[in-house]
N, C-alpha and C. Protein backbone atom coordinates (compact mmCIF):
# COMPACT_ATOMS: atom_id res chain seq x y z
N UNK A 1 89.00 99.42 70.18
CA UNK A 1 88.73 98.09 70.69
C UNK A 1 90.02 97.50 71.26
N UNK A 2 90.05 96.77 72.26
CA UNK A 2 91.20 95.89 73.04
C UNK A 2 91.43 94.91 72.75
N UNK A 3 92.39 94.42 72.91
CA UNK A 3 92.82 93.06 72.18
C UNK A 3 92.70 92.44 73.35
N UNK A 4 91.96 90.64 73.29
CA UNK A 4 91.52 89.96 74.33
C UNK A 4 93.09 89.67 74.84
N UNK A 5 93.18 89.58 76.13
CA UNK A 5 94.82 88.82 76.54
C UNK A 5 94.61 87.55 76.68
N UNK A 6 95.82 86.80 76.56
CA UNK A 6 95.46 85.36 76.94
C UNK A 6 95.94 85.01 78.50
N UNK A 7 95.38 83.70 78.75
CA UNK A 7 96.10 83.47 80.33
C UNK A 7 96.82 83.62 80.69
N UNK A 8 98.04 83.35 79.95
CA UNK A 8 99.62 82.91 80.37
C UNK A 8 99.50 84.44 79.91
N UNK A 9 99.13 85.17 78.99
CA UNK A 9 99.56 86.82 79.03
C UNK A 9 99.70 87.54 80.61
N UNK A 10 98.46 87.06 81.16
CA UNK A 10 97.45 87.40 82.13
C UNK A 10 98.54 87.26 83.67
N UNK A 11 98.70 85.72 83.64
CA UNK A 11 99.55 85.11 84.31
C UNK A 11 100.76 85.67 84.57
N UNK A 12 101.31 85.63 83.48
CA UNK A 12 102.65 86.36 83.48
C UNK A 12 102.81 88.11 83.75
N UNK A 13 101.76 88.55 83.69
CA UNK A 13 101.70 89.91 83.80
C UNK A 13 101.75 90.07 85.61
N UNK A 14 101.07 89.12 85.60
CA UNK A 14 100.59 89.16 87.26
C UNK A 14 101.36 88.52 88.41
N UNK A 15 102.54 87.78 87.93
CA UNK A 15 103.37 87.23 88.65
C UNK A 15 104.36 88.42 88.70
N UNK A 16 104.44 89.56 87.69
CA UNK A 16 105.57 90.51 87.87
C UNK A 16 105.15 91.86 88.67
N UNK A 17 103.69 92.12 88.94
CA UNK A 17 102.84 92.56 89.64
C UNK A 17 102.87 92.02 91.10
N UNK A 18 103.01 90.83 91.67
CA UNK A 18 103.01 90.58 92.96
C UNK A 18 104.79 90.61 93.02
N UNK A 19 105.62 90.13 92.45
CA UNK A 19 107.13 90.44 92.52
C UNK A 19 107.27 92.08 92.75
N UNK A 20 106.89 92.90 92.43
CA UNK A 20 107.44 94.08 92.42
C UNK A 20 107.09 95.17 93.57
N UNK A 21 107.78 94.86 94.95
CA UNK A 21 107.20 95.10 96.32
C UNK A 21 106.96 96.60 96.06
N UNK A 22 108.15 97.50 95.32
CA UNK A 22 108.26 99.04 95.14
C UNK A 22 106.86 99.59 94.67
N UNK A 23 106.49 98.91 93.42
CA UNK A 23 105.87 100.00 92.87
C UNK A 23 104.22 99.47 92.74
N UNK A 24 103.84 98.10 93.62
CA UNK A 24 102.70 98.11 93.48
C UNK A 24 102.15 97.26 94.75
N UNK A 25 100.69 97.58 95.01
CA UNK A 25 100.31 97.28 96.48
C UNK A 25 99.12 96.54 95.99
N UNK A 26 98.74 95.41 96.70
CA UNK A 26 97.47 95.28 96.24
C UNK A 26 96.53 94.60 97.85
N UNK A 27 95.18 94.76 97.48
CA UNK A 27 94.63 94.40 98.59
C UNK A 27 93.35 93.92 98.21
N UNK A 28 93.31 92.38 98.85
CA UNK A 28 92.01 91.75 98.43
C UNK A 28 91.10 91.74 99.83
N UNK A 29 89.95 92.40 99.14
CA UNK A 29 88.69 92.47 99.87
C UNK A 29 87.64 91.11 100.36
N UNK A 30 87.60 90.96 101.47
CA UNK A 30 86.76 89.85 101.88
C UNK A 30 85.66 90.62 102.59
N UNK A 31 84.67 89.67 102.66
CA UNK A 31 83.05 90.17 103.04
C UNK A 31 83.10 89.34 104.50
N UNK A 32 82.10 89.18 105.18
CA UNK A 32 81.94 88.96 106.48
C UNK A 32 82.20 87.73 107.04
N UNK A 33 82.36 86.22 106.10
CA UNK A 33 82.81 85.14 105.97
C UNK A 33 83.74 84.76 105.87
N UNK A 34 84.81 85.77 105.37
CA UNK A 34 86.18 85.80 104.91
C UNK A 34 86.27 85.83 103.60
N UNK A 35 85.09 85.19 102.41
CA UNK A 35 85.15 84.63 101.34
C UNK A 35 85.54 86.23 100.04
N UNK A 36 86.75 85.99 99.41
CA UNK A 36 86.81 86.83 98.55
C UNK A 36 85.77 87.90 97.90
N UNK A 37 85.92 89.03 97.86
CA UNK A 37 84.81 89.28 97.08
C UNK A 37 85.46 90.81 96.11
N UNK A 38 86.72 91.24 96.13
CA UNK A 38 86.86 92.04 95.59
C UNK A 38 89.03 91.87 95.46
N UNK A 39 89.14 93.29 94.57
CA UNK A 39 90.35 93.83 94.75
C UNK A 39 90.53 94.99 94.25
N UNK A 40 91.61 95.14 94.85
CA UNK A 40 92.34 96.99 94.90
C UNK A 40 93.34 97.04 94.63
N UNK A 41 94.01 97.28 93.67
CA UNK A 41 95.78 97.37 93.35
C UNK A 41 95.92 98.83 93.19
N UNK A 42 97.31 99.26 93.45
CA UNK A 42 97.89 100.18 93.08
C UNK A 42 98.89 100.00 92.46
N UNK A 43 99.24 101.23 91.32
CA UNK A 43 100.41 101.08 90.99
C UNK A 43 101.16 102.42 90.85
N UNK A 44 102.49 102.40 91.15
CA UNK A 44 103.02 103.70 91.41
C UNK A 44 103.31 104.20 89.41
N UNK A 45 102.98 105.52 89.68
CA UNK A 45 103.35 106.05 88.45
C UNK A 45 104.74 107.25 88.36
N UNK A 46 104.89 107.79 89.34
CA UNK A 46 106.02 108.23 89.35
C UNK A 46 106.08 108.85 91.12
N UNK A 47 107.10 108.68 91.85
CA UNK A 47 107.25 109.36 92.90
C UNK A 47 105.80 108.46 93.80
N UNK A 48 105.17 109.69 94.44
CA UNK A 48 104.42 109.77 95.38
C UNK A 48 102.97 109.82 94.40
N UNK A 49 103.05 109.30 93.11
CA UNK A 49 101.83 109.39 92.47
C UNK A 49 101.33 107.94 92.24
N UNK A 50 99.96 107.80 92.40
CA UNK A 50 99.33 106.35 92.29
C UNK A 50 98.55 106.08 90.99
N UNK A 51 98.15 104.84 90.57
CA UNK A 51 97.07 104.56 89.99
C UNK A 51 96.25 103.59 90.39
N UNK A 52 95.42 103.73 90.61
CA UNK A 52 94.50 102.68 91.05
C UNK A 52 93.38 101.75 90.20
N UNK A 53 93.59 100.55 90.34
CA UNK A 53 92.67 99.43 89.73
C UNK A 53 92.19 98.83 90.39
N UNK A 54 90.85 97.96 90.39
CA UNK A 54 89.73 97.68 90.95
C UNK A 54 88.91 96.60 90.11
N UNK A 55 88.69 95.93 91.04
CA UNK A 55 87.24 94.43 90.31
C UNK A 55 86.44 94.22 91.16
N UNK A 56 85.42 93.65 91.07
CA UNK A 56 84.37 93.27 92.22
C UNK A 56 84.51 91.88 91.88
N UNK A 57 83.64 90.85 92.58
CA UNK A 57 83.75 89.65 92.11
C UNK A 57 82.22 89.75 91.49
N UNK A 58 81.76 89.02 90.73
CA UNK A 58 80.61 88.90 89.63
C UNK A 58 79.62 88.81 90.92
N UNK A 59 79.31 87.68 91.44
CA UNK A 59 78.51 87.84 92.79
C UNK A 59 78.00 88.79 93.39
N UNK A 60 78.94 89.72 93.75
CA UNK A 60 78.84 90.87 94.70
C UNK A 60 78.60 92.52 94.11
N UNK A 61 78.52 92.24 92.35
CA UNK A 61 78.24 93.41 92.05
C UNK A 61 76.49 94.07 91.66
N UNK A 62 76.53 94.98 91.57
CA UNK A 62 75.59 95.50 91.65
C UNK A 62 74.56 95.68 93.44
N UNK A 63 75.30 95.45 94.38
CA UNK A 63 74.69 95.73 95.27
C UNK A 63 74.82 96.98 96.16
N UNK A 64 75.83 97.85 95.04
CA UNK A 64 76.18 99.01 95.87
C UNK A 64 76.83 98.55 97.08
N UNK A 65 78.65 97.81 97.22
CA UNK A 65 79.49 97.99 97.73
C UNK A 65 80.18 98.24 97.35
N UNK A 66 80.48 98.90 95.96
CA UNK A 66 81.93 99.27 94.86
C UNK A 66 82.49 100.43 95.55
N UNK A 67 81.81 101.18 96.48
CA UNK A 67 82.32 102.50 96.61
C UNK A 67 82.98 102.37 98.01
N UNK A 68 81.99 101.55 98.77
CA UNK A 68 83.19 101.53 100.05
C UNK A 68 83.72 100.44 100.37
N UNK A 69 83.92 99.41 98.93
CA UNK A 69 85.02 98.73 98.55
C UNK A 69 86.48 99.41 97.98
N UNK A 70 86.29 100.43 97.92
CA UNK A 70 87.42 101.35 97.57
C UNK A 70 87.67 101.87 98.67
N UNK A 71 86.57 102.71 99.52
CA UNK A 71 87.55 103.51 100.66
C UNK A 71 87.80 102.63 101.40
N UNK A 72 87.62 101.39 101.43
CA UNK A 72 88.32 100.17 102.25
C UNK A 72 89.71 100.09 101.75
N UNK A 73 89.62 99.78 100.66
CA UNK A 73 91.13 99.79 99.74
C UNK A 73 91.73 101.00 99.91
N UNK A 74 91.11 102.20 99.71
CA UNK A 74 91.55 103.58 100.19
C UNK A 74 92.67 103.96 101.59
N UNK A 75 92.04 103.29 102.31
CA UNK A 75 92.18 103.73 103.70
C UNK A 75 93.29 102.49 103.68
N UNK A 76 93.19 101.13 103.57
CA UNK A 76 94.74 100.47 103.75
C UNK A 76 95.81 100.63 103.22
N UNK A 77 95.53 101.42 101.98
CA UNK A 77 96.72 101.99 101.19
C UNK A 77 97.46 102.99 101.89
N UNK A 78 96.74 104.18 102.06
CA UNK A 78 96.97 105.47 102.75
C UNK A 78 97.47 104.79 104.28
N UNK A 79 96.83 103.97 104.87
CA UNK A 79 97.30 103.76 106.07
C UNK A 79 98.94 102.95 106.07
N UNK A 80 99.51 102.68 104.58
CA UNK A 80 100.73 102.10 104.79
C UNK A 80 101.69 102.96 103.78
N UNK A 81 101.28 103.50 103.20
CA UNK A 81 101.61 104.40 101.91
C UNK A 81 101.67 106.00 101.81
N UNK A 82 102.55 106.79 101.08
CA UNK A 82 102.16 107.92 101.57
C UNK A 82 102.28 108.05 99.91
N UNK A 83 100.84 108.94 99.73
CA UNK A 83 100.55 109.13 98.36
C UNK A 83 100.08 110.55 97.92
N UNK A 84 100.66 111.24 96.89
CA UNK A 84 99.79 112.39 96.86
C UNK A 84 98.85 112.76 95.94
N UNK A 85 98.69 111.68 95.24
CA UNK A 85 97.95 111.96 94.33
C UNK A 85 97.54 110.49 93.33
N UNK A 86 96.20 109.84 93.24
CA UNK A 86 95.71 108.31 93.05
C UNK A 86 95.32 109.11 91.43
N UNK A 87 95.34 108.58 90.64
CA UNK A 87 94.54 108.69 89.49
C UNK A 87 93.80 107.28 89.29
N UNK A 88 92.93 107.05 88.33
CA UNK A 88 91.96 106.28 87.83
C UNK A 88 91.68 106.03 86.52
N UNK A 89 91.90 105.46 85.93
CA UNK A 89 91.64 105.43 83.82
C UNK A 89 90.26 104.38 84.12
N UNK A 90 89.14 104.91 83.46
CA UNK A 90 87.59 104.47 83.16
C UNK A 90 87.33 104.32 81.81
N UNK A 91 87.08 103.54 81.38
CA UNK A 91 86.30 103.70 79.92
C UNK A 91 84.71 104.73 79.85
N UNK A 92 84.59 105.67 79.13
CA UNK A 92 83.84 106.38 79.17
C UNK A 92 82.47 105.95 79.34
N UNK A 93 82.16 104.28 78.86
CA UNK A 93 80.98 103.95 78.35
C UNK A 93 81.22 103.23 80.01
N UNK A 94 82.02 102.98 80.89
CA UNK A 94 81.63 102.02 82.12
C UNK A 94 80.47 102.87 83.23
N UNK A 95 80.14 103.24 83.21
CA UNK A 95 79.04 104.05 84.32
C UNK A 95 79.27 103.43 85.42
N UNK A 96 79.28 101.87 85.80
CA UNK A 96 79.07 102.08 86.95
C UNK A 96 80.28 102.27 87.74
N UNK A 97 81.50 101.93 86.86
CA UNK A 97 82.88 102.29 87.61
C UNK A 97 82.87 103.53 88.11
N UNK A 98 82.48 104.87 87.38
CA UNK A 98 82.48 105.72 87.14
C UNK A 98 81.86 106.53 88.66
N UNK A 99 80.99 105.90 88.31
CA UNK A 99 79.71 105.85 89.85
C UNK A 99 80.11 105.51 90.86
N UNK A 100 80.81 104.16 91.02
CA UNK A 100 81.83 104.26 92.25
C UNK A 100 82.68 104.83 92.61
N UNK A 101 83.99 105.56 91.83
CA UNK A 101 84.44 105.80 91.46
C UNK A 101 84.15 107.52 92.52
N UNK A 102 83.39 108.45 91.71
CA UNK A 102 82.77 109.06 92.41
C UNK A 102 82.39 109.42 93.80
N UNK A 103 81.49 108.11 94.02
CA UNK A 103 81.13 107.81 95.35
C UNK A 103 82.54 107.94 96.34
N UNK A 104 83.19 107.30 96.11
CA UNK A 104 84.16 106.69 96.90
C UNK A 104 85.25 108.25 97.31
N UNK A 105 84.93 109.47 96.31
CA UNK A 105 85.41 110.90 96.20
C UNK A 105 86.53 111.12 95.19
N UNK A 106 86.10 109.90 93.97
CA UNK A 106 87.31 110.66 92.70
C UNK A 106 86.36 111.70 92.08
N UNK A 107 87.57 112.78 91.28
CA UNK A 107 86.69 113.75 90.55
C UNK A 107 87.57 113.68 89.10
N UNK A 108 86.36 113.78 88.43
CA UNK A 108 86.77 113.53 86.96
C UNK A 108 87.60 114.78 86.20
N UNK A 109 88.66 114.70 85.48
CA UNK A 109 89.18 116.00 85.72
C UNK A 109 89.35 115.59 83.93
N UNK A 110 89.01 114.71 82.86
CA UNK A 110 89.48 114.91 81.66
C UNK A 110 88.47 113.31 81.38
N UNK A 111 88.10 113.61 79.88
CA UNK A 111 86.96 112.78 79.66
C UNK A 111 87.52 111.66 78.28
N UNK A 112 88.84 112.08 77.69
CA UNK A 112 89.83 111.67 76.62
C UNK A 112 91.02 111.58 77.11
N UNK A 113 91.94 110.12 77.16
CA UNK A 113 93.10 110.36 77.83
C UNK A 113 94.34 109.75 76.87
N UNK A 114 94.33 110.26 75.91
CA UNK A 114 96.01 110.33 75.25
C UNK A 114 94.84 109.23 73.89
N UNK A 115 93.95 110.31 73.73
CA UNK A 115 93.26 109.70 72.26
C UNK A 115 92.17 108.78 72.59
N UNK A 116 92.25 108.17 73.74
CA UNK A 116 91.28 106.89 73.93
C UNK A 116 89.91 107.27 74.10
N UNK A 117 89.07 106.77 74.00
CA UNK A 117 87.74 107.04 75.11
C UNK A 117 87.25 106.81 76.89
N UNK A 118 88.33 106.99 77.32
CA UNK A 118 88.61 107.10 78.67
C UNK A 118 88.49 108.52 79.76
N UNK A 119 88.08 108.27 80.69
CA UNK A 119 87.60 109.48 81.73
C UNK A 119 89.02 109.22 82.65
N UNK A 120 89.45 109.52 83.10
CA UNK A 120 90.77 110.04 84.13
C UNK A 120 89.73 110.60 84.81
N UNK A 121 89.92 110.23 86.06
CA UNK A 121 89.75 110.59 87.72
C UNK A 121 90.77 110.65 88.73
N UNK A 122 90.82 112.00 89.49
CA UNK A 122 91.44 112.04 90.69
C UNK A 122 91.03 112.05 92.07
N UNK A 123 91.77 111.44 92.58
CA UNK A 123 91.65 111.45 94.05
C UNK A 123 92.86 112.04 95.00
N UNK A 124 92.60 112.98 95.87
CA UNK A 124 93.88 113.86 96.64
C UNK A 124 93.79 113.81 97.70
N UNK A 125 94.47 112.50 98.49
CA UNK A 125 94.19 112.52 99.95
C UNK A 125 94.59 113.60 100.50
N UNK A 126 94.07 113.54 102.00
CA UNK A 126 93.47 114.84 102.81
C UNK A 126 94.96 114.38 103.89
């Protein structure tokens, strides 16, 4: 089980996340209005290796855009970034991350990741 964070945890985590030009990218998704509806962060894990994180906005989920809300995020990353390799940490029980996830062309390569109940996914741009 996870321990809830608090705001100012939240806050503060995330102000050192947009400060840190090197090792993390992020890109917020708008729908046809302009109006927010997603995001895509990366974060570098070593070298030319990524990790990638992802939200939908509550609104917009479940309509089956999670997946090419990523190769949207996909493709602006890669188009400014040179990466060789994205990983993904899922909680085993999330399906539909999982499902996007998928969709979007990660492949699950380990279903336990350092004890947790987590799926690790890769993605290897072309």
């Amino acid at each position: 089980m996870t321990r809830r964070i608090t705001k100012q945890e939240h806050d503060q985590w995330f102000s050192k996340v947009l400060a840190d030009h090197n090792n993390q990218r992020l890109f917020i998704l708008e729908n046809h209005d302009t109006s927010p509806c997603g995001q895509v962060r990366f974060s570098r894990n070593d070298g030319d290796d990524w990790e990638i994180h992802f939200s939908m906005d509550a609104q917009y989920r479940r309509r089956g855009m999670g997946s090419e809300m990523l190769r949207v995020g996909l493709d602006a990353f890669l188009g400014k970034q040179k990466a060789s390799l994205i990983t993904a940490k899922v909680k085993i029980n999330n399906f539909a991350s999982l499902k996007v996830l998928a969709k979007a062309g990660f492949e699950i390569t380990a279903k336990s990741v350092s004890g947790n109940l987590e799926a690790e996914l890769i993605y290897t741009p072309k």
